[in-house]
Protein backbone atom coordinates (compact mmCIF):
# COMPACT_ATOMS: atom_id res chain seq x y z
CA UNK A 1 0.00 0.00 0.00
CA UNK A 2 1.26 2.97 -1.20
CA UNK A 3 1.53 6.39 1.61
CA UNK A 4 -0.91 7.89 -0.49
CA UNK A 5 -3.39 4.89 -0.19
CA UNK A 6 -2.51 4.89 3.63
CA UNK A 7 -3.59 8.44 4.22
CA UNK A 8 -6.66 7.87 1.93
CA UNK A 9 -7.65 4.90 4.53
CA UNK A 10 -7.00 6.73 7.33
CA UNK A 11 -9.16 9.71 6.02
CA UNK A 12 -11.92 6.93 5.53
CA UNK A 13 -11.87 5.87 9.06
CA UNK A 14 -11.46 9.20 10.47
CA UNK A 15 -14.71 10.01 8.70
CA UNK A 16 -16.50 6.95 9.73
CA UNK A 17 -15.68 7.42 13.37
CA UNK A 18 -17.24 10.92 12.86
CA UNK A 19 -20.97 9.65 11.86
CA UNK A 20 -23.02 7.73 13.02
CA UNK A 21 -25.54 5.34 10.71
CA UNK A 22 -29.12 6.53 10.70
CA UNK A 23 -32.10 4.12 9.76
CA UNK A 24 -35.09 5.87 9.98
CA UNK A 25 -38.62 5.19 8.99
CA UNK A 26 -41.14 8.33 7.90
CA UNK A 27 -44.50 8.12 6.14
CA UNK A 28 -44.18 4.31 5.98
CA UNK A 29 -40.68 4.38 3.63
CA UNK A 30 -37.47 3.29 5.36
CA UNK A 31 -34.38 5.67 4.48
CA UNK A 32 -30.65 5.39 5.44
CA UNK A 33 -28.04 8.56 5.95
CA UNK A 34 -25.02 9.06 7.86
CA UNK A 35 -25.25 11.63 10.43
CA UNK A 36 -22.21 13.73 11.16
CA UNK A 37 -21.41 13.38 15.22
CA UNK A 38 -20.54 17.33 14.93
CA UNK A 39 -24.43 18.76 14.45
CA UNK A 40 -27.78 17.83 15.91
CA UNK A 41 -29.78 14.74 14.50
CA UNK A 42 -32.67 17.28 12.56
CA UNK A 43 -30.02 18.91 11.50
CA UNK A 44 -28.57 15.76 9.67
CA UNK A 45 -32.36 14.94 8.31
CA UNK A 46 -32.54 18.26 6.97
CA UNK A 47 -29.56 18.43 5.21
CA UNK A 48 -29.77 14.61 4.02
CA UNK A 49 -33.20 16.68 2.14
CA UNK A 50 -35.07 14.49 4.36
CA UNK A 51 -38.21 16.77 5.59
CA UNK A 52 -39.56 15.76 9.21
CA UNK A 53 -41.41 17.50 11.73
CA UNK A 54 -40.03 20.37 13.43
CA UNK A 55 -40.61 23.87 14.83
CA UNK A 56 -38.44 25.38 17.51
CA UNK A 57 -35.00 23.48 17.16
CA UNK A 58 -34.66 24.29 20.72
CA UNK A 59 -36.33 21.34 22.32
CA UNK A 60 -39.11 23.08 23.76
CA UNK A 61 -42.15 22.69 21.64
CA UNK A 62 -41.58 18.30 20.72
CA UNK A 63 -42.57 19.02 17.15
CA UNK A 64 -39.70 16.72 16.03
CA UNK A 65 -40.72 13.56 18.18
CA UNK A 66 -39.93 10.33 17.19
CA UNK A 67 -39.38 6.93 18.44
CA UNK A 68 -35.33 5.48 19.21
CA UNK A 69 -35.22 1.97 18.47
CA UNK A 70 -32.46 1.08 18.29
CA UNK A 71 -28.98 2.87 19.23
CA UNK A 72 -28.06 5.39 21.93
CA UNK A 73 -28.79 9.37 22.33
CA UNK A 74 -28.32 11.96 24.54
CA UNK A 75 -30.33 14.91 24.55
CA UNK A 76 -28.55 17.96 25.33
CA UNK A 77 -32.09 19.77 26.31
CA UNK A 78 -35.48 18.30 26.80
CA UNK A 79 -38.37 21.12 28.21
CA UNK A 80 -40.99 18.63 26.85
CA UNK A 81 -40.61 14.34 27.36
CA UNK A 82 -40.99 13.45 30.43
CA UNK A 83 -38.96 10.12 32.47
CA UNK A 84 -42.20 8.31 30.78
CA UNK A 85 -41.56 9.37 27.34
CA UNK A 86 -38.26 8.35 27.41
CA UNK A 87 -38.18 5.48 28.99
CA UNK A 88 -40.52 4.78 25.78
CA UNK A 89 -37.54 5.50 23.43
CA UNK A 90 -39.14 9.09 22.73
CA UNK A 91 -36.44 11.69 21.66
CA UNK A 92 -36.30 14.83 20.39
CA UNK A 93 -34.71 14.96 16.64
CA UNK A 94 -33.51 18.57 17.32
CA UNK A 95 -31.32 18.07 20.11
CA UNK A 96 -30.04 14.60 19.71
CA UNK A 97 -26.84 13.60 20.03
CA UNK A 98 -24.92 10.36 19.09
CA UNK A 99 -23.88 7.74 21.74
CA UNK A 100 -23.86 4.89 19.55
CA UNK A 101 -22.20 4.37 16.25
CA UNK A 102 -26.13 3.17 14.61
CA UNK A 103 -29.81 4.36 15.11
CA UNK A 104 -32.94 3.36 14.01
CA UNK A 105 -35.63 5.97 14.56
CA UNK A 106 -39.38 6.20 13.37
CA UNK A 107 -41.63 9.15 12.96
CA UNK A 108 -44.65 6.58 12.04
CA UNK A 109 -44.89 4.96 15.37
CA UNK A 110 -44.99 6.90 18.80
């Protein structure tokens, strides 16, 4: 392997480690995007051209509910789930981070 080819891999795995694989379901069609670790999970949707709910982008109003199915999230705010809600693998899209390298979310079913 060539240094060239080395630093190409490296760059590869740098940007791997940096997103986290996103398998969400909306309006009954599956879709798959990588979401950079660096910006909130709506923000990812959005800029994947992927249009889901939202409002505020502040995590106060819970337009952008959905259901975690799979994978791990923090949210950096939450004015509007309560212990219930997210014990129910409710999050809010807007202030979502990554924990684990996959999700699966779903705007159908909540």
């Amino acid at each position: 392997m060539s240094q060239k080819q080395a630093s190409n891999s490296a760059d590869i795995k740098d940007q791997l480690r940096d997103t986290v694989k996103v398998t969400l379901t909306l309006n009954g069609a599956t879709t798959h995007i990588l979401w950079n670790r660096q910006i909130p999970l709506l923000d990812a949707l959005l800029n994947a051209g992927i249009h889901v709910p939202n409002s505020c982008c502040r995590g106060a109003c819970g337009t952008c509910i959905c259901k975690l199915e799979e994978g791990e999230v923090r949210l950096k705010r939450n004015f509007v789930l309560s212990e219930t809600h997210l014990q129910q693998g409710l999050i809010l899209a807007c202030v979502a981070a990554p924990v684990s390298q996959s999700i699966t979310i779903n705007y159908d079913e909540f």
